[in-house]
Protein backbone atom coordinates (compact mmCIF):
# COMPACT_ATOMS: atom_id res chain seq x y z
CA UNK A 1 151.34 156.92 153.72
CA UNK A 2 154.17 159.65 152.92
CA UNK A 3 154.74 159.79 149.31
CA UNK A 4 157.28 161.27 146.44
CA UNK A 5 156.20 162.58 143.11
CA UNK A 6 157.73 163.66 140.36
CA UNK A 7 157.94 164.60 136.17
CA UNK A 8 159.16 161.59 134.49
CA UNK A 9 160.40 161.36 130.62
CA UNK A 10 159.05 158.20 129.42
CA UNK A 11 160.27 156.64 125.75
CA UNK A 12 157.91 155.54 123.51
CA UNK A 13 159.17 154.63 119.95
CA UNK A 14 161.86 157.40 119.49
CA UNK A 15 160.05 160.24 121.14
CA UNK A 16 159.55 160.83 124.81
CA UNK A 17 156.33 161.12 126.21
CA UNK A 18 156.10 163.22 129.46
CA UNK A 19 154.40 161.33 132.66
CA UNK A 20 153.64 162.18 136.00
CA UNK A 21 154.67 159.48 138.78
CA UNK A 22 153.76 159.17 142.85
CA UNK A 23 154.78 156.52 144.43
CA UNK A 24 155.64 155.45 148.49
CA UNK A 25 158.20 157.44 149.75
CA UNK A 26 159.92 154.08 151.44
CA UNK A 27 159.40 150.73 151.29
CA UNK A 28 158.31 147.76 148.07
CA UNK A 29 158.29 146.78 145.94
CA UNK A 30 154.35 147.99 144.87
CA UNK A 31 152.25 147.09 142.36
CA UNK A 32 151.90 149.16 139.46
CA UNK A 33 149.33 151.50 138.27
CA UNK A 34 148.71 153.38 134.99
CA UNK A 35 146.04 156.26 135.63
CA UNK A 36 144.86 157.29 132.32
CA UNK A 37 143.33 161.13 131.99
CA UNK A 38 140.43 162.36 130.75
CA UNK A 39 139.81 164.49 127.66
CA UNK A 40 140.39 167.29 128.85
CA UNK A 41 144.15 166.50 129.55
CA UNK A 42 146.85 165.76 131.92
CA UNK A 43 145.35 167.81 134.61
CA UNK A 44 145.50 168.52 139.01
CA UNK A 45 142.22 166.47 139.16
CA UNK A 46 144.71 162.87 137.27
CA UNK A 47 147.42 164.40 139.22
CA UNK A 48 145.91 164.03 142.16
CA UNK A 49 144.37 160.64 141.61
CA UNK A 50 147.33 159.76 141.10
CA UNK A 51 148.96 160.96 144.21
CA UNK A 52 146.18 159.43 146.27
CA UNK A 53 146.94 156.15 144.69
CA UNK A 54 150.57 156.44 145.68
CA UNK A 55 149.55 156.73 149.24
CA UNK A 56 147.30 153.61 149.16
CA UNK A 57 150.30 151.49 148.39
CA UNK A 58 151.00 151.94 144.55
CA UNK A 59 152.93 153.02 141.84
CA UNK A 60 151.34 155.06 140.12
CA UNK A 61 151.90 156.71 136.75
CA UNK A 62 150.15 159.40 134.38
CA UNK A 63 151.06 159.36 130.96
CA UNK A 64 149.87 162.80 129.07
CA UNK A 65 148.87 161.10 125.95
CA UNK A 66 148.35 164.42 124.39
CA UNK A 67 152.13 165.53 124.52
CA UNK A 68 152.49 165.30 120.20
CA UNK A 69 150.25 168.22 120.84
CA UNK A 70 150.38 171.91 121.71
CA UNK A 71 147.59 173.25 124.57
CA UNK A 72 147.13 170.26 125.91
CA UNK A 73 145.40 170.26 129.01
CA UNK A 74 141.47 172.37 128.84
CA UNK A 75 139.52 173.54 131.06
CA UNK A 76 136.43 171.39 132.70
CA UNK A 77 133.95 174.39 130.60
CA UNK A 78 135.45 173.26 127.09
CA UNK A 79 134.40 170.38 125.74
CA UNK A 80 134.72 171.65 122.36
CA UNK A 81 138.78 171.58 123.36
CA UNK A 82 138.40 168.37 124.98
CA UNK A 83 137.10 166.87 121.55
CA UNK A 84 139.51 168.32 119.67
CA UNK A 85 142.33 166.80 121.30
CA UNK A 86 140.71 163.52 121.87
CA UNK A 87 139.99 163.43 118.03
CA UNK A 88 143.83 163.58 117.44
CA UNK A 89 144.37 160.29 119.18
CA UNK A 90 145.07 156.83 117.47
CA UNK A 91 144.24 153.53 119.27
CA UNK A 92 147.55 151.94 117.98
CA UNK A 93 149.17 154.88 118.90
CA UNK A 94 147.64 154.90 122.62
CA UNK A 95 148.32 151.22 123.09
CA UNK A 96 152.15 151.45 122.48
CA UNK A 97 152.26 154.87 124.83
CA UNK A 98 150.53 152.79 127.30
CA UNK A 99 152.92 150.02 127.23
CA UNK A 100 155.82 152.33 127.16
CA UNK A 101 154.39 154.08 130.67
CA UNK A 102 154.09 149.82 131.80
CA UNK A 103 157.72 149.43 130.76
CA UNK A 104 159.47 152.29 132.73
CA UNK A 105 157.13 150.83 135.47
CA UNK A 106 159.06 147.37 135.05
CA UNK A 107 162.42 149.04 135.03
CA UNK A 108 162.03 150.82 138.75
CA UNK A 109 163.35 149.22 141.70
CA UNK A 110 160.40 150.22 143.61
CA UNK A 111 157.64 148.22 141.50
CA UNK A 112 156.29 145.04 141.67
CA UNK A 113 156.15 142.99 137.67
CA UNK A 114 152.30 143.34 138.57
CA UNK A 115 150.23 146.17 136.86
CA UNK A 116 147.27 147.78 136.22
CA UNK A 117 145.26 150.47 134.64
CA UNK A 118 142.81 152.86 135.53
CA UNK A 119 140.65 155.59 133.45
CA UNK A 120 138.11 158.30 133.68
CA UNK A 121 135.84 159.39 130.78
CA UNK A 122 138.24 158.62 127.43
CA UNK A 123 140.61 157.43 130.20
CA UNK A 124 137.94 154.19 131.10
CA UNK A 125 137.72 153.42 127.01
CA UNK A 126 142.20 153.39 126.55
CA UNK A 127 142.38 151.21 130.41
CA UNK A 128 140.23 148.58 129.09
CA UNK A 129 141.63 148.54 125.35
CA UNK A 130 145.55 148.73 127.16
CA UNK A 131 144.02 145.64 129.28
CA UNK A 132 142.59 143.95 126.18
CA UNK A 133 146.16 144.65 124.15
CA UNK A 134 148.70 144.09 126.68
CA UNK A 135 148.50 140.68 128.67
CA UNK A 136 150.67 142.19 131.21
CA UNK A 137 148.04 144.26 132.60
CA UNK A 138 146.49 142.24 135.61
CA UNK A 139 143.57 144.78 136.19
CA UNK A 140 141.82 146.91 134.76
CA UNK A 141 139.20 149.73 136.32
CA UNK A 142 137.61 151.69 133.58
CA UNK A 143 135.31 154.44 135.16
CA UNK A 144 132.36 156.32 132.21
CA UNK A 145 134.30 154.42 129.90
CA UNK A 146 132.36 155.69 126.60
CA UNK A 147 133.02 154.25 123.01
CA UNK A 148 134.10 150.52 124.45
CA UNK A 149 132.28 148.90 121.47
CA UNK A 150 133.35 151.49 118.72
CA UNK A 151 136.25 152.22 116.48
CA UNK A 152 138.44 154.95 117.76
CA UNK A 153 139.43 158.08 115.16
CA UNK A 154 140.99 156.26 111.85
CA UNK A 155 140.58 152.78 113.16
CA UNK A 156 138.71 149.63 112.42
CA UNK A 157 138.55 147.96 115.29
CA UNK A 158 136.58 148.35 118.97
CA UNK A 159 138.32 147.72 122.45
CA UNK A 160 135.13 144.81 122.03
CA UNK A 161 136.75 143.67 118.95
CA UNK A 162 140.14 142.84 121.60
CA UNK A 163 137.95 141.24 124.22
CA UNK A 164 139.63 137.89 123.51
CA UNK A 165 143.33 138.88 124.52
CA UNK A 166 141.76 139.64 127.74
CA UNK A 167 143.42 138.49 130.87
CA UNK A 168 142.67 140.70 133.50
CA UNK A 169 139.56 141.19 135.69
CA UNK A 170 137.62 144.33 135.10
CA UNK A 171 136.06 146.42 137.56
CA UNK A 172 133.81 149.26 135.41
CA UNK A 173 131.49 152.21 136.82
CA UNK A 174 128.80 153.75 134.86
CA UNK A 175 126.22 156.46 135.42
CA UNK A 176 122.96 156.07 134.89
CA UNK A 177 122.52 159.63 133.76
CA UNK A 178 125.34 159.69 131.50
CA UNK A 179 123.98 161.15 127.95
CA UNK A 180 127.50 160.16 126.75
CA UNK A 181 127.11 156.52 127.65
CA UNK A 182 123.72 155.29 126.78
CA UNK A 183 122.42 151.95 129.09
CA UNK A 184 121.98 150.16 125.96
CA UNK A 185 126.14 150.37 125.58
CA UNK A 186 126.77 150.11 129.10
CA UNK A 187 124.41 146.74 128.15
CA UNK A 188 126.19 145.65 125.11
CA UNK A 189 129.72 145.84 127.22
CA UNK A 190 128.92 143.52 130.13
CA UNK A 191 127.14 141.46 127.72
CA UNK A 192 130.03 141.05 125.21
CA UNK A 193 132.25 140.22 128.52
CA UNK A 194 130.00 137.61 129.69
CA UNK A 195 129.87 136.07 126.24
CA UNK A 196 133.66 136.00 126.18
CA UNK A 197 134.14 134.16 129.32
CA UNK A 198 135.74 136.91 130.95
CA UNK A 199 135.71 137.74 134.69
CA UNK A 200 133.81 141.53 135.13
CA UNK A 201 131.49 143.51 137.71
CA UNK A 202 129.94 146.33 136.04
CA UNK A 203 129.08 148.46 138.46
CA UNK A 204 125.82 151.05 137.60
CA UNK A 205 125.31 153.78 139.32
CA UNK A 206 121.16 154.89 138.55
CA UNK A 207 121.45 158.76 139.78
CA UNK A 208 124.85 159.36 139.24
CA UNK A 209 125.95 161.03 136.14
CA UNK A 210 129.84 161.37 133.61
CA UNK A 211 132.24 162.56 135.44
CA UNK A 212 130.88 161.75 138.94
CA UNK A 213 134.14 160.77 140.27
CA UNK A 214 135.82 164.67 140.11
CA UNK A 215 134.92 166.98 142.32
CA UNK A 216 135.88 170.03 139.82
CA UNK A 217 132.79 169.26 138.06
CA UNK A 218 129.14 169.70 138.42
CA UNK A 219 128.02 165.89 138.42
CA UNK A 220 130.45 165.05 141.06
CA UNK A 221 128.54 162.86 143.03
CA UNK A 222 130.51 162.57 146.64
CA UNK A 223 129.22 159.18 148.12
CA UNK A 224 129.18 157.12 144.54
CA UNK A 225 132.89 159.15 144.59
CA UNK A 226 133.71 157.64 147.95
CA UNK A 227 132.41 153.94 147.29
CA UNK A 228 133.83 153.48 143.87
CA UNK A 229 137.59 154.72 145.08
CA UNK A 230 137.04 152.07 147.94
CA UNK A 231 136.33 149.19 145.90
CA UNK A 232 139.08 150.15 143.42
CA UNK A 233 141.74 150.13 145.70
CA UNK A 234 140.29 147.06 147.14
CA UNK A 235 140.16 145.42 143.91
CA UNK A 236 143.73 146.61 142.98
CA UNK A 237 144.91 144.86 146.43
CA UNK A 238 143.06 141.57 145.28
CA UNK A 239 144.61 141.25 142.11
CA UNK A 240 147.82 143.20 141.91
């Protein structure tokens, strides 16, 4: 499917928050996505995610959640940058950014008022906690989603601690091999979602590690890469 992308100024509060967007070059209206990045930043590997979303039949959108800050995108061989900037985030802060990038959604032509959200690493954590906080969020597909049942920086509260506001269905990937992500969290997650009643399929993947899903990194893992995207979009089609 041919599609358009483009930079995109985004309000949230009184400042605006710089996004990217791909979407169908013709035809609608589509469902809405919300790719969220990964530490490191706003960079080609979200871009493109979100392009090849676009040309499955979506909306999507890229917020750069890091835009109050200066340097904001790092490279895949600095983690120490990656922390840094992902320490300067605040979960209340995140959640209205989030719904700001849902809200320019609703006001295009182009979109269906059905949306989603998707993450990767720090990405997976904000896509469930957006799903958890905003009720119009009729998806969610966190991927290495780290940190689900802890505070974020300056907070008291989990994405868990949110679990009842829930609406959406989750679809989650984890690595077996992910020192980030220990099993027993990967556990405690689809065990507090059971307990809550709420509809998830946590999908664990034994001999894949973080970050399997980008191929500009050493634990990209091509056929988990392949399968996951697959039963993403297909779970995007289901419910959006």
């Amino acid at each position: 499917m041919e599609i358009v992308k483009q930079e995109v100024s985004v309000h949230s509060g009184s400042e605006r928050m710089p996004c990217f967007l791909a979407r169908p070059a013709t035809g609608g209206p589509y469902p809405g996505v919300v790719v969220v990045m990964e530490a490191f930043g706003l960079n080609a590997n979200i871009r493109r995610i979100t392009e090849r979303l676009a040309a499955e039949g979506f909306i999507a959108i890229a917020p750069n959640l890091y835009f109050r800050q200066p340097d904001n995108v790092v490279g895949y061989d600095n983690l120490p940058g990656a922390l840094r900037l992902m320490g300067t985030l605040r979960d209340e802060q995140v959640v209205a950014d989030m719904t700001a990038a849902i809200d320019y959604l609703k006001g295009l032509k182009e979109a269906k008022p059905s949306f989603g959200t998707v993450g990767f690493c720090m990405g997976g954590r904000v896509a469930f906690l957006t799903a958890c906080r905003n009720s119009e969020v009729k998806a969610a597909v966190p991927f290495y989603g780290g940190g689900m049942g802890r505070p974020g920086p300056g907070g008291d509260k989990s994405p868990l601690d949110y679990v009842a506001g829930l609406r959406a269905p989750v679809l989650a990937f984890f690595g077996g091999k992910d020192a980030f992500i220990p099993l027993a969290e990967v556990d405690k997650f689809r065990d507090a979602l059971k307990a809550a009643g709420k509809p998830a399929d946590v999908v664990l993947y034994n001999d894949a590690d973080h970050g399997f899903m980008c191929d500009e990194r050493p634990s990209y893992h091509p056929a988990h890469s392949k399968e996951a995207w697959s039963r993403m979009v297909a779970f995007f089609k289901q419910h959006l």
